[in-house]
Protein backbone atom coordinates (compact mmCIF):
# COMPACT_ATOMS: atom_id res chain seq x y z
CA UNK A 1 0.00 0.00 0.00
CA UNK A 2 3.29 2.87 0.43
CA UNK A 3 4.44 1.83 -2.15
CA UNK A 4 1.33 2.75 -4.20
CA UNK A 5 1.13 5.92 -2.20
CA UNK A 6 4.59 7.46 -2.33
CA UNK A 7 4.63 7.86 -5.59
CA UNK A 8 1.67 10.32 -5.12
CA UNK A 9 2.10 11.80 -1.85
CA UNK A 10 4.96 13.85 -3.32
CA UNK A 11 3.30 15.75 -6.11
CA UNK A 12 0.83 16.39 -3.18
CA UNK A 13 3.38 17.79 -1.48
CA UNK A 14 4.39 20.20 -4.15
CA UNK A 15 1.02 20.94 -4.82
CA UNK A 16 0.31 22.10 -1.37
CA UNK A 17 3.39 24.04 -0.95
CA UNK A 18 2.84 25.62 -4.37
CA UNK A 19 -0.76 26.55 -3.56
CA UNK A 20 0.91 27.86 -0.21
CA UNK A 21 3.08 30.05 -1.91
CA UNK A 22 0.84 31.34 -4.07
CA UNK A 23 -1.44 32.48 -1.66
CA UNK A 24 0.86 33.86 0.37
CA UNK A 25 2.48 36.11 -2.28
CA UNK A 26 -1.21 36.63 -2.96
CA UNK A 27 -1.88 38.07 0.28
CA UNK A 28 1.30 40.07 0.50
CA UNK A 29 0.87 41.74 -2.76
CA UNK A 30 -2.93 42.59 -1.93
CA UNK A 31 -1.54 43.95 1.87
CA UNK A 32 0.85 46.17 -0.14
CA UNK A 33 -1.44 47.41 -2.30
CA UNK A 34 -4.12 48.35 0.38
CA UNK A 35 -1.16 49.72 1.96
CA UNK A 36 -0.08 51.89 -0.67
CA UNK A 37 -3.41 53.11 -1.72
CA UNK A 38 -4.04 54.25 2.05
CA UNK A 39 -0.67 56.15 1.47
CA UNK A 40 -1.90 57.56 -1.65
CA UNK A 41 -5.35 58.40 -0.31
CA UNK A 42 -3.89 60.15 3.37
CA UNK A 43 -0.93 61.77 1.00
CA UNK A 44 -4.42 63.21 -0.99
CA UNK A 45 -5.75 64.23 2.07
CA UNK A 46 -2.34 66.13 3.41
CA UNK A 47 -2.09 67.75 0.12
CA UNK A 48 -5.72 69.35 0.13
């Protein structure tokens, strides 16, 4: 039976940590942006 399963527990593996990453840059880049649109929006509001 692991020998059946190894062979596709890896992949998995990858899968999971590719999804991971994904979502994580994901998340980063959307925290940035939020982040630099609140900068652009208070820098508006300075400016007026």
């Amino acid at each position: 039976m692991t020998d059946a399963r190894s062979p596709l527990s890896l992949p998995v593996d990858k899968l999971f940590s590719l999804l991971e990453s994904t979502i994580y840059q994901n998340l980063i880049h959307c925290q940035r942006s939020i982040y630099s649109d609140e900068l652009v929006f208070h820098g508006g509001l300075l400016y007026r």
